[in-house]
C-alpha atoms as a PDB file:
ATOM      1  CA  UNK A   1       1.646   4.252 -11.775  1.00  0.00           C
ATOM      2  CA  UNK A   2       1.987   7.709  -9.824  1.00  0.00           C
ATOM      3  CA  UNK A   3       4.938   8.412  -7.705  1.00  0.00           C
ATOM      4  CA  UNK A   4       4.950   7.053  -4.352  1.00  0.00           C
ATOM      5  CA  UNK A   5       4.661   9.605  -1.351  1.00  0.00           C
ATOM      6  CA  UNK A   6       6.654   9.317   1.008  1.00  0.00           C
ATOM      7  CA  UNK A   7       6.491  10.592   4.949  1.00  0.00           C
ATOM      8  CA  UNK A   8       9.966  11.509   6.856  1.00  0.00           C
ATOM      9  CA  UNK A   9       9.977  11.126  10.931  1.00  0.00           C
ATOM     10  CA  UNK A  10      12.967  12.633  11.823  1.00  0.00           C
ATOM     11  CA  UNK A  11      13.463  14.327  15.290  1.00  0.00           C
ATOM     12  CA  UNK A  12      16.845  15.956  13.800  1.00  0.00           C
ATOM     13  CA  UNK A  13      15.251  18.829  11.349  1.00  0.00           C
ATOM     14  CA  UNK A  14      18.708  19.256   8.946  1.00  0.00           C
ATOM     15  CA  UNK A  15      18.548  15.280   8.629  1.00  0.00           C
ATOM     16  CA  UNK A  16      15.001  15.632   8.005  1.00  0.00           C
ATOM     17  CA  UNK A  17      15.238  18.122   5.676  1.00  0.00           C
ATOM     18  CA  UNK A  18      18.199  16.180   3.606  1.00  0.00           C
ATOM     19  CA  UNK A  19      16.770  13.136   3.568  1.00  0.00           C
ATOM     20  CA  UNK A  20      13.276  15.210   1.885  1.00  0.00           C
ATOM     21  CA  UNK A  21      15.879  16.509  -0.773  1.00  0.00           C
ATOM     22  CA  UNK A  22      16.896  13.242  -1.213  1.00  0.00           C
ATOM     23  CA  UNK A  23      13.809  11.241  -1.635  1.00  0.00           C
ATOM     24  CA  UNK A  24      12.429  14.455  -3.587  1.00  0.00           C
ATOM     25  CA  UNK A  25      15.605  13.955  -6.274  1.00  0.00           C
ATOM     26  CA  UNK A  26      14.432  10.322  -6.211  1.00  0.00           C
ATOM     27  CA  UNK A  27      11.589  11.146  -7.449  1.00  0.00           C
ATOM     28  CA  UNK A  28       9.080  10.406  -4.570  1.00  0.00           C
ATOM     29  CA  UNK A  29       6.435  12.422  -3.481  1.00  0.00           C
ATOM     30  CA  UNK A  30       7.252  13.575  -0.082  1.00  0.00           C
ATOM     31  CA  UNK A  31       4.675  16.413   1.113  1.00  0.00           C
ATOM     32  CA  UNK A  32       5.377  16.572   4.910  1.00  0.00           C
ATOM     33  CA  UNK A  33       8.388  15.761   7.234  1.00  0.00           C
ATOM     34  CA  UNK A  34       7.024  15.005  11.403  1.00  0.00           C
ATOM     35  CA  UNK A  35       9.994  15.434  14.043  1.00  0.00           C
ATOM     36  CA  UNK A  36       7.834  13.630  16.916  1.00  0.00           C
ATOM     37  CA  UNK A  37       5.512  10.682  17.293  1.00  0.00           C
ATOM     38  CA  UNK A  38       2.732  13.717  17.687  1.00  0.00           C
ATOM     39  CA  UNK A  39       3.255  14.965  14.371  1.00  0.00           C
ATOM     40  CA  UNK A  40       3.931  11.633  12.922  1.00  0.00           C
ATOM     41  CA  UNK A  41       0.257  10.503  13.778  1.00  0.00           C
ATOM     42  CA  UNK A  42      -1.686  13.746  12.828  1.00  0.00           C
ATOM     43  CA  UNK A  43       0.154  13.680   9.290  1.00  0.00           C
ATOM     44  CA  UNK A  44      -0.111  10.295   7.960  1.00  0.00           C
ATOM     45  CA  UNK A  45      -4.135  10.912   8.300  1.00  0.00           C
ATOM     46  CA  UNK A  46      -3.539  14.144   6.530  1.00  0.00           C
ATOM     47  CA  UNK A  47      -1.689  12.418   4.022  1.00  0.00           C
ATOM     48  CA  UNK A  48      -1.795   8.436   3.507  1.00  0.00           C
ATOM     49  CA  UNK A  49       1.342   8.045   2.331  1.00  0.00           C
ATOM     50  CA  UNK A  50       2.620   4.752   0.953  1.00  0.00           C
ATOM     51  CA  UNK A  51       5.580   4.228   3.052  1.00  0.00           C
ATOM     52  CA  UNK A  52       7.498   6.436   5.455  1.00  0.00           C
ATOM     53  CA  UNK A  53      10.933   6.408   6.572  1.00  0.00           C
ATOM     54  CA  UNK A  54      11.504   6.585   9.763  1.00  0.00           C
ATOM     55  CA  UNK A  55      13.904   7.247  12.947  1.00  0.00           C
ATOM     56  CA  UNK A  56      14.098   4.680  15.548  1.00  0.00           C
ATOM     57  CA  UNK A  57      14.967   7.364  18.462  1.00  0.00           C
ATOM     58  CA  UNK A  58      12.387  10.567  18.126  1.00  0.00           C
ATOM     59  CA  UNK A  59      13.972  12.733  21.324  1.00  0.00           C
ATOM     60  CA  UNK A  60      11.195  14.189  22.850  1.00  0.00           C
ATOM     61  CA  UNK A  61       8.665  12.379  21.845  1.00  0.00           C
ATOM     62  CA  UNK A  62       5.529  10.371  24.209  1.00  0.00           C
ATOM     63  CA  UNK A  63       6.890   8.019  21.867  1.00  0.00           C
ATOM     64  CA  UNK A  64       9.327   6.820  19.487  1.00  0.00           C
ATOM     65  CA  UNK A  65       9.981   5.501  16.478  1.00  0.00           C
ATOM     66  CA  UNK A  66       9.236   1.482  16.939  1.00  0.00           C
ATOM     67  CA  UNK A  67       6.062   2.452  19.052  1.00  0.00           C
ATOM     68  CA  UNK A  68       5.250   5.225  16.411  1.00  0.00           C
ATOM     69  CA  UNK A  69       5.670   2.954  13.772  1.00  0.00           C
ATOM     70  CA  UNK A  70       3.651   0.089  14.986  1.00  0.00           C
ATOM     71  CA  UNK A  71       0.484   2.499  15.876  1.00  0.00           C
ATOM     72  CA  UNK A  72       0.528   3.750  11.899  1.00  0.00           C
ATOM     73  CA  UNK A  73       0.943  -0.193  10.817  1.00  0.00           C
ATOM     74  CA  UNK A  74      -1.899  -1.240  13.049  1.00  0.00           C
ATOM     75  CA  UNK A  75      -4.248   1.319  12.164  1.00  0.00           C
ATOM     76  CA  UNK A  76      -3.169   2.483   8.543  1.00  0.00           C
ATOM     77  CA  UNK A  77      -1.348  -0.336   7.301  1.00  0.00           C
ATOM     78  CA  UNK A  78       1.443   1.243   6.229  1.00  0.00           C
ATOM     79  CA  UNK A  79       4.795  -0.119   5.512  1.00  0.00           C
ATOM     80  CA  UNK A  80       7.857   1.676   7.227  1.00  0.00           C
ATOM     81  CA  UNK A  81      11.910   1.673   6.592  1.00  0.00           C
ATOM     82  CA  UNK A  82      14.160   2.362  10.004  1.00  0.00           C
ATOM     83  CA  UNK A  83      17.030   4.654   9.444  1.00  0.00           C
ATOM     84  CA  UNK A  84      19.176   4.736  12.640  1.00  0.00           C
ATOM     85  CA  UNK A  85      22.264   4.723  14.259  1.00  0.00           C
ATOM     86  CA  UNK A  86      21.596   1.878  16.423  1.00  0.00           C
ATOM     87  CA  UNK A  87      22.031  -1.492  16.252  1.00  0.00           C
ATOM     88  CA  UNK A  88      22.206  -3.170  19.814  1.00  0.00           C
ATOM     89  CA  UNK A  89      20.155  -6.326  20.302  1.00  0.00           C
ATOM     90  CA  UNK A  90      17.677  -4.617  22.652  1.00  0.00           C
ATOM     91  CA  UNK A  91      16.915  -2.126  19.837  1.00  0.00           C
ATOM     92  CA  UNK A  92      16.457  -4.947  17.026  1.00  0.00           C
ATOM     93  CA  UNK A  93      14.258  -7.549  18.878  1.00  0.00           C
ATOM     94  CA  UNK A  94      11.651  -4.162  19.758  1.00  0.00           C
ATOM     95  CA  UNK A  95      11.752  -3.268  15.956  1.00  0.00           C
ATOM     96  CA  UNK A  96      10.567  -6.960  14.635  1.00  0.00           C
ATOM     97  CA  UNK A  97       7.708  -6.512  16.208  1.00  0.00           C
ATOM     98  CA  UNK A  98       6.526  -3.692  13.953  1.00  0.00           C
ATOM     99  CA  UNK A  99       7.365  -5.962  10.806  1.00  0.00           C
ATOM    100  CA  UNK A 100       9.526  -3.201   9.231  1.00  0.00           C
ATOM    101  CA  UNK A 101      10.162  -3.567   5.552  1.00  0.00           C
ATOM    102  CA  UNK A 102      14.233  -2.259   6.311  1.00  0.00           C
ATOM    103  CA  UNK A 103      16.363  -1.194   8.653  1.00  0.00           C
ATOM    104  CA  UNK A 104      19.324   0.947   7.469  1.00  0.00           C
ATOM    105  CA  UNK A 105      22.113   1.962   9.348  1.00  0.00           C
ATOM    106  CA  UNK A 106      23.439   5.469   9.433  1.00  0.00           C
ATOM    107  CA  UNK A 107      25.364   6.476   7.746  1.00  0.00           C
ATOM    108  CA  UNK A 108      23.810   5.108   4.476  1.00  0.00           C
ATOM    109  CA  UNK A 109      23.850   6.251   0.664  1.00  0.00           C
ATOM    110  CA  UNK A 110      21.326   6.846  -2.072  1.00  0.00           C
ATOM    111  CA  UNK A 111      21.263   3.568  -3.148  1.00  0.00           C
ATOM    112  CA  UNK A 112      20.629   2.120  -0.558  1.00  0.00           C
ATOM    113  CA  UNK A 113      18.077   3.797   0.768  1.00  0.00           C
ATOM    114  CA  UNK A 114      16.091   3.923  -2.760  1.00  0.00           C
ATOM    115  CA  UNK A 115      16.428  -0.116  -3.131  1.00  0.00           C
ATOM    116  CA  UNK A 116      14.907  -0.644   0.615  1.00  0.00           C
ATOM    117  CA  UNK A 117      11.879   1.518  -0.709  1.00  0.00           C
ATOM    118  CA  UNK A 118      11.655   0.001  -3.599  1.00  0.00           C
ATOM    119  CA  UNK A 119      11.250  -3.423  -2.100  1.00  0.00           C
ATOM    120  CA  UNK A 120       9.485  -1.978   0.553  1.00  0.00           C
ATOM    121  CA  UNK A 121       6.597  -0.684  -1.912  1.00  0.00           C
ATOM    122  CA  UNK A 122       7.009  -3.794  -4.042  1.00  0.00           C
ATOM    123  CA  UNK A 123       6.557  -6.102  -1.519  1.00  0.00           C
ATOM    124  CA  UNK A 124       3.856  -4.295   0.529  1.00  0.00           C
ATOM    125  CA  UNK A 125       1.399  -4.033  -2.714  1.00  0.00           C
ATOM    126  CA  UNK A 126       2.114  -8.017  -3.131  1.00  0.00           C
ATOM    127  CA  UNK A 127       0.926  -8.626   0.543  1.00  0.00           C
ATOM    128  CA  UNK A 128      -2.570  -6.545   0.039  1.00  0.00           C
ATOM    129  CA  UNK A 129      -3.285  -8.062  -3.561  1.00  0.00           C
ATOM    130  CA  UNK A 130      -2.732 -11.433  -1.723  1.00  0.00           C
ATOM    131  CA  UNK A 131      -4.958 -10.467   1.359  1.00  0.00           C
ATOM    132  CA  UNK A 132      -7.620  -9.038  -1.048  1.00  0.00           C
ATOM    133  CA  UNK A 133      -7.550 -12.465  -3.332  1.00  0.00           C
ATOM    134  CA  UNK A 134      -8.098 -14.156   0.441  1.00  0.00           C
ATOM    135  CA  UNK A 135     -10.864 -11.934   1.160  1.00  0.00           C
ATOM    136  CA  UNK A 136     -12.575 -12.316  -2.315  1.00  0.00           C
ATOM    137  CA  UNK A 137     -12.192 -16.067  -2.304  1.00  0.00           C
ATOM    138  CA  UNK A 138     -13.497 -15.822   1.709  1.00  0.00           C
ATOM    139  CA  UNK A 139     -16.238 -14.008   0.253  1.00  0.00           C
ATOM    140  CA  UNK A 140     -17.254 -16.485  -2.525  1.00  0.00           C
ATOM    141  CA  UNK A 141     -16.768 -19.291  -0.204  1.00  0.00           C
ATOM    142  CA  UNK A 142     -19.558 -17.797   1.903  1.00  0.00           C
ATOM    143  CA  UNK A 143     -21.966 -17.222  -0.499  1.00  0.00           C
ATOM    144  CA  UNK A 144     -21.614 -20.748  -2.203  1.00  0.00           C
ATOM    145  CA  UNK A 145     -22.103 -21.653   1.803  1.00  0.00           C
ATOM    146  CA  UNK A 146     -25.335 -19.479   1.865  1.00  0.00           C
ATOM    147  CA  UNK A 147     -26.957 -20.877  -1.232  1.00  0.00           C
ATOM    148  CA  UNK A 148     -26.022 -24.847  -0.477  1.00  0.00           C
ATOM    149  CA  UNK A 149     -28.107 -24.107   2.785  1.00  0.00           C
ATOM    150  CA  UNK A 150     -30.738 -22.073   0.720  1.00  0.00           C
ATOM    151  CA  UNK A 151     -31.146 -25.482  -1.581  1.00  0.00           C
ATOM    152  CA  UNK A 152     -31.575 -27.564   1.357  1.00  0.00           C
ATOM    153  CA  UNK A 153     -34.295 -25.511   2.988  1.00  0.00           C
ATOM    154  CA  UNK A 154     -37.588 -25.923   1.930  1.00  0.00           C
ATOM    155  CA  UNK A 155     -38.134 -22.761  -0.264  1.00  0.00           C
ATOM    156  CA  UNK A 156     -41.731 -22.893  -0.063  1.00  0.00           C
ATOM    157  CA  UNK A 157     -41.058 -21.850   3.319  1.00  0.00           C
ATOM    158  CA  UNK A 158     -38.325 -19.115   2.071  1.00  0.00           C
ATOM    159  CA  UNK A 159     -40.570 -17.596  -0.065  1.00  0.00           C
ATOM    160  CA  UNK A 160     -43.170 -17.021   2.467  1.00  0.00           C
ATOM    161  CA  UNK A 161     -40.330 -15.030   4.380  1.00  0.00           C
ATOM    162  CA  UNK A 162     -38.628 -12.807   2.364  1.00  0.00           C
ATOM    163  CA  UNK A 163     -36.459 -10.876   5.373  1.00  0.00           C
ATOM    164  CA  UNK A 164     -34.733 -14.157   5.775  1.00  0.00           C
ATOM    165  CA  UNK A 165     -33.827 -14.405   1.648  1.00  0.00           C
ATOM    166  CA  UNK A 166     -32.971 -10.703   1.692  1.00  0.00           C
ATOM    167  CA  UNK A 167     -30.908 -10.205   5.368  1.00  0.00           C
ATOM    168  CA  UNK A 168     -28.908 -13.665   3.481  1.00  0.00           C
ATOM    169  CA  UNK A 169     -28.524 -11.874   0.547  1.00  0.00           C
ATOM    170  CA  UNK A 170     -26.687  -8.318   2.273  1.00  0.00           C
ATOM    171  CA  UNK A 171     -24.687 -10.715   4.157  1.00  0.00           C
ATOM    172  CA  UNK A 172     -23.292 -12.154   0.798  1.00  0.00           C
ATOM    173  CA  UNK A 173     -23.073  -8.419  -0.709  1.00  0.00           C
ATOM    174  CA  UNK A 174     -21.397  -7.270   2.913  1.00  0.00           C
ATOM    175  CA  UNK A 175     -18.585  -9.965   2.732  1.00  0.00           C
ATOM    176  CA  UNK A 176     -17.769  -9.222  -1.072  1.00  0.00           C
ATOM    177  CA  UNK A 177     -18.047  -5.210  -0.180  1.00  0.00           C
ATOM    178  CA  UNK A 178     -15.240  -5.711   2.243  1.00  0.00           C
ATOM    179  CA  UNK A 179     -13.084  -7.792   0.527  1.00  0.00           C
ATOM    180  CA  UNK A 180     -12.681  -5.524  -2.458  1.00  0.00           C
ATOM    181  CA  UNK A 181     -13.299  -2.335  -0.409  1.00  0.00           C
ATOM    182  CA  UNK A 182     -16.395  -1.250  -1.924  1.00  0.00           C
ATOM    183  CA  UNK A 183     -18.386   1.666  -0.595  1.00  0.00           C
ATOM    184  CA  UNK A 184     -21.666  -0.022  -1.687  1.00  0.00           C
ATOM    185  CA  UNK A 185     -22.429  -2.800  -3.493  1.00  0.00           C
ATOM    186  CA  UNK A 186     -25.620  -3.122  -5.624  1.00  0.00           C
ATOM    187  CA  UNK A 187     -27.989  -5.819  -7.049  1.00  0.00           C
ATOM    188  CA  UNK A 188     -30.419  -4.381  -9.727  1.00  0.00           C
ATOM    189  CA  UNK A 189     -32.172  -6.061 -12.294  1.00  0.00           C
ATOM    190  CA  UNK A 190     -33.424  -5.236 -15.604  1.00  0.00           C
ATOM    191  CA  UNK A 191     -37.057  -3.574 -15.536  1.00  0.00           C
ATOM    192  CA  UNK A 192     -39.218  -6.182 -17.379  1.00  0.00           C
ATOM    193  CA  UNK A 193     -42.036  -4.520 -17.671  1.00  0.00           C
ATOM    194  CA  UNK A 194     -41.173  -1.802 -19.621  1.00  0.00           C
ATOM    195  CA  UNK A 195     -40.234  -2.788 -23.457  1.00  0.00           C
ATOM    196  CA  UNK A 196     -37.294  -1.822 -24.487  1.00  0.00           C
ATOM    197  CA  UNK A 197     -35.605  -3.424 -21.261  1.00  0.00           C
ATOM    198  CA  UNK A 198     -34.586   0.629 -20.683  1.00  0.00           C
ATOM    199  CA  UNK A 199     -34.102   0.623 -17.020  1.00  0.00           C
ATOM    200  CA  UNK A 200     -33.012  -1.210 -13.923  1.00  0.00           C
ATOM    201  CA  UNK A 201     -34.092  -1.144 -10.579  1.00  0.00           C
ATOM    202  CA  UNK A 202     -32.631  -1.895  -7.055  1.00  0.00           C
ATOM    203  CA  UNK A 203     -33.111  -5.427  -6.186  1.00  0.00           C
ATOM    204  CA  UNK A 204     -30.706  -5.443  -3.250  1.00  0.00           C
ATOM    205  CA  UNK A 205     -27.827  -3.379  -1.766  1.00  0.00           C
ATOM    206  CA  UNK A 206     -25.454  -3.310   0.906  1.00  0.00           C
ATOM    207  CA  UNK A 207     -23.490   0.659   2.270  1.00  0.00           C
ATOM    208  CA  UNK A 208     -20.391   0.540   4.668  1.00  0.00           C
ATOM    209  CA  UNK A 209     -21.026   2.388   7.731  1.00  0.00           C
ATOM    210  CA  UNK A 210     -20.855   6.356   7.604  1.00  0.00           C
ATOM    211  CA  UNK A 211     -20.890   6.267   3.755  1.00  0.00           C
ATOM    212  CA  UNK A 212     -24.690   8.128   3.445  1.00  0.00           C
ATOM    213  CA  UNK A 213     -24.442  11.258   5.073  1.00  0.00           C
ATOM    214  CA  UNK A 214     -28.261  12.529   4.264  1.00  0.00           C
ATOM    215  CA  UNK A 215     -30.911  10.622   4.421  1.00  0.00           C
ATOM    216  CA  UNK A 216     -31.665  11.735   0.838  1.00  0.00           C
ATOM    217  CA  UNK A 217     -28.673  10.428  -0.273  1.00  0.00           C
ATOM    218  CA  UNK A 218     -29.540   6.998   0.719  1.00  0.00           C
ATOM    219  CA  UNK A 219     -31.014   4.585  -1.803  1.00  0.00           C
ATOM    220  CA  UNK A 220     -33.618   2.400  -1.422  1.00  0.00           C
ATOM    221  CA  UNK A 221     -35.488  -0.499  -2.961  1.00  0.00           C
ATOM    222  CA  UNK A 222     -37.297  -0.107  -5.986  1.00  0.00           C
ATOM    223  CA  UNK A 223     -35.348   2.630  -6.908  1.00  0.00           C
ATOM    224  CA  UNK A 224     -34.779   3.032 -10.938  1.00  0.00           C
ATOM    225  CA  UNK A 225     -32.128   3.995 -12.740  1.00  0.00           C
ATOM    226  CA  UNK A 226     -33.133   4.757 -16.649  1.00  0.00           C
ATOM    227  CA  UNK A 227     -30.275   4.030 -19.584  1.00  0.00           C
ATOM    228  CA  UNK A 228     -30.208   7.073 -21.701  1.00  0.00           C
ATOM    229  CA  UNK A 229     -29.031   5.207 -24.408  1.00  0.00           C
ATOM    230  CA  UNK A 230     -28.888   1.157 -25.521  1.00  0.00           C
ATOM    231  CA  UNK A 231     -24.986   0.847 -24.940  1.00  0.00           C
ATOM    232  CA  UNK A 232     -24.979  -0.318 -21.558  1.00  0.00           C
ATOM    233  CA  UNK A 233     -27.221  -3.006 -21.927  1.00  0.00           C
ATOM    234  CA  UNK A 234     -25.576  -3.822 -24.905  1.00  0.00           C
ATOM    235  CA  UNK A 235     -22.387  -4.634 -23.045  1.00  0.00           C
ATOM    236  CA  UNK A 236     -23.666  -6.123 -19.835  1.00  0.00           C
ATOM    237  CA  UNK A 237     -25.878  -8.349 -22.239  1.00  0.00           C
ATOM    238  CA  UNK A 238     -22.601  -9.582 -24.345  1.00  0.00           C
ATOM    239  CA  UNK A 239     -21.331 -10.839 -20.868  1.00  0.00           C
ATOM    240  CA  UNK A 240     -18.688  -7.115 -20.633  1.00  0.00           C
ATOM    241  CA  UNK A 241     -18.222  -5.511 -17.478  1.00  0.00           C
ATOM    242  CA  UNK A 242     -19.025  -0.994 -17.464  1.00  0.00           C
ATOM    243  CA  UNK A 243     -16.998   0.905 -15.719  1.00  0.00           C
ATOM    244  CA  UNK A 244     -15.980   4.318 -14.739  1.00  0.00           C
ATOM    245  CA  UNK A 245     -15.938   7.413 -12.711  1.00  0.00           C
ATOM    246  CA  UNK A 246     -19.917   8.760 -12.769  1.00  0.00           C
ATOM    247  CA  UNK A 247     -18.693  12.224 -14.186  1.00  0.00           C
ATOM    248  CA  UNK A 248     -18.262  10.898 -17.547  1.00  0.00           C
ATOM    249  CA  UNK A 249     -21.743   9.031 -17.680  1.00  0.00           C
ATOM    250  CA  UNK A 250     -24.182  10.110 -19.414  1.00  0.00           C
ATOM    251  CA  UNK A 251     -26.748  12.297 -17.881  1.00  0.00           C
ATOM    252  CA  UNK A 252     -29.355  10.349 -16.712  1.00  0.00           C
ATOM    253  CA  UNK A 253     -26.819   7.465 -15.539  1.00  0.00           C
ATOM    254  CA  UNK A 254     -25.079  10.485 -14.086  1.00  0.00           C
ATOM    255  CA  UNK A 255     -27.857  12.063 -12.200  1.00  0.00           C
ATOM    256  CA  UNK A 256     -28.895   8.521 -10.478  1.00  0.00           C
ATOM    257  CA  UNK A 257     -25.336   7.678  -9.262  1.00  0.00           C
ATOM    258  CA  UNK A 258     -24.773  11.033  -7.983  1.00  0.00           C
ATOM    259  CA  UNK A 259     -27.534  11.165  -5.927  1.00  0.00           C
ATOM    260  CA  UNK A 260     -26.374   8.177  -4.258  1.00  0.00           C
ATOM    261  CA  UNK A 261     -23.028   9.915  -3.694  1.00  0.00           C
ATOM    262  CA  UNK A 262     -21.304   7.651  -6.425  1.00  0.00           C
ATOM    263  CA  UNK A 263     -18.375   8.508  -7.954  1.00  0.00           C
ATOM    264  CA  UNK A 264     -17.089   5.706  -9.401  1.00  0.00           C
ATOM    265  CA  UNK A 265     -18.412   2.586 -10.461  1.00  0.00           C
ATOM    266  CA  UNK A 266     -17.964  -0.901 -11.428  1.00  0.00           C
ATOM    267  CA  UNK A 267     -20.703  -2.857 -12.922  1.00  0.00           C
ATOM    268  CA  UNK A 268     -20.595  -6.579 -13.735  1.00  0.00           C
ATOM    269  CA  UNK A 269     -23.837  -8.339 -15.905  1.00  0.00           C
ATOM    270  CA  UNK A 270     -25.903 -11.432 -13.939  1.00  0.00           C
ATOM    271  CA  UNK A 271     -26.679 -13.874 -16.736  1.00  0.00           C
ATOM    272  CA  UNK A 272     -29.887 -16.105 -15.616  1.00  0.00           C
ATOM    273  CA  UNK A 273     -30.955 -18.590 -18.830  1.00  0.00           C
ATOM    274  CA  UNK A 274     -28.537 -16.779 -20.867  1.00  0.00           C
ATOM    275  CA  UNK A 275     -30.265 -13.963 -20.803  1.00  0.00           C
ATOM    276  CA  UNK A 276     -29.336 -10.280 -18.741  1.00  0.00           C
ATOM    277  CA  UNK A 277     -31.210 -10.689 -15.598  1.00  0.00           C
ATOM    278  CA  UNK A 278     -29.678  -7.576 -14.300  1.00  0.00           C
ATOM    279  CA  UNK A 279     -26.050  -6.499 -12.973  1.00  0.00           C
ATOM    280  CA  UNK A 280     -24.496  -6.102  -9.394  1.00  0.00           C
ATOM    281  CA  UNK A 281     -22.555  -2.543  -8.939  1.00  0.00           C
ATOM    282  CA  UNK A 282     -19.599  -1.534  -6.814  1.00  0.00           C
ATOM    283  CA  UNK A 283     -19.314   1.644  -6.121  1.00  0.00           C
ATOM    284  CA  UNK A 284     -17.015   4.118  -4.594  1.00  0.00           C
ATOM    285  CA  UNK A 285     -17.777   7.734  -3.321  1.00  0.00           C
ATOM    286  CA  UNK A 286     -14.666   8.748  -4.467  1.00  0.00           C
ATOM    287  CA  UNK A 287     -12.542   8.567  -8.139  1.00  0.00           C
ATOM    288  CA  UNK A 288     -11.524   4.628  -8.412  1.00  0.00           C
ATOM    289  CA  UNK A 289      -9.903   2.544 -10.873  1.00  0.00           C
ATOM    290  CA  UNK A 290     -11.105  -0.968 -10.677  1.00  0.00           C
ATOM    291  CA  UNK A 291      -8.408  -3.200 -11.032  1.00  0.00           C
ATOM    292  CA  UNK A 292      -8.520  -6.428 -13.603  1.00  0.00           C
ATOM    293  CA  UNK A 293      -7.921  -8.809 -10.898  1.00  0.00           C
ATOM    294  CA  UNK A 294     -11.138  -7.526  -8.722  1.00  0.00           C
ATOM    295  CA  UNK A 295     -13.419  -7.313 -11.522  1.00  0.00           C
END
């Protein structure tokens, strides 16, 4: 795991500049230092940093710290540690409300500040693995949901109207795209009708918002992608999941994902009469490593 970065609000610039010595020595990450609520918002979308330290009182400022911090927290979700010399009741009951991870008293020490990032980091990561298990099991929920009503239907009916099957179908691929924050995710299933089993072609897919930005770019049903060589299907047949950033594909793979505006890649095998019926892909459009828990 990289080293965390870290983003100082500090209206005092020596104390900001100490405590980015200090965090630096620490041996965090910490590119920019804001000394108002202005800067504070305009750098944390420059940056996304994984925590920032910040001062409850930001002189000067439209607003301060608590109101500063709870703006990033709603928006960004990220976690923040109070350093301040206040401690009045008035001052702690406005800084629950933010949900900060510590609140340190000046003057502090190294320690002290190092263990309340730490556990900030530590326990932040713990809260998103446990929302994203939520959202995955949310997800599954709703598609078991989806097909018990699909069972019940008459699908005689069903089959005469495809739209219905299909707009079901994106819903399903929609819930599981946002729960493990997939660009795109991808249904395609082996081409039959070529021997060999070579290729695969888009059954179904669902895009967040905003992620084609050319028409071109945009893929659509029927599309094919060709395996240059047998090892993918190899693996997706022996049950394996592929995986990667699209760079180091091979070219054909390569070329197909890249035109999508892939860059990375998860792809997990669908196993109908234990046989490959095809594989559903989530993809990223930027470098990703897919995590053991979400595939």
């Amino acid at each position: 795991m990289g080293k965390a970065t870290v983003m100082v609000v500090e209206d005092e610039l020596i104390v900001a500049e100490n405590l980015k010595v200090t965090l630096t020595g620490m041996g965090y990450d910490v590119p920019k230092t804001a000394c108002s609520s202005d800067e504070a918002l305009i750098f944390v979308d420059e940056i996304m940093p994984d925590i920032n330290v910040m001062d409850v009182v930001l002189e000067g400022s439209e607003f301060d710290g608590i109101d500063t911090a709870r703006r990033i927290r709603m928006q960004y979700d990220i976690p923040v540690v109070f350093v301040t010399a206040y401690a009045d009741d008035e001052t702690l009951e406005r800084v629950k409300i933010t949900e900060p991870f510590a609140y340190i008293l000046k003057p502090f020490n190294e320690r002290e500040l190092y263990s309340a990032i730490e556990l900030g980091l530590s326990k932040h990561r713990m809260q998103r693995e446990i929302k994203k298990r939520d959202d995955i099991l949310f997800a599954i929920s709703f598609a078991v949901e989806w097909y018990l009503r699909f069972q019940k239907q008459n699908r005689r009916v069903l089959a005469g109207n495809p739209e219905s099957v299909e707009s079901g179908i994106r819903e399903i691929l929609e819930q599981i795209g946002l729960a493990v924050n997939a660009d795109m995710v991808t249904v395609f299933r082996m081409n039959l009708e070529t021997e060999g089993n070579t290729g695969a072609k888009i059954q179904y897919f669902w895009a967040a918002p905003g992620i084609f930005k050319t028409a071109s770019s945009h893929p659509h049903d029927d599309a094919w992608i060709t395996f240059t060589t047998s090892l993918w299907r190899s693996l997706l047949a022996s049950g394996n999941a592929v995986a990667g950033n699209v760079s180091r594909f091979p070219e054909g793979e390569r070329r197909f994902f890249e035109r999508c505006g892939i860059a990375s890649i998860a792809m997990l095998p669908l196993i109908k009469n234990d046989a490959l019926w095809g594989f559903v892909g989530f993809s990223d459009s930027g470098s990703r490593e897919w995590s053991e828990g979400e595939m």
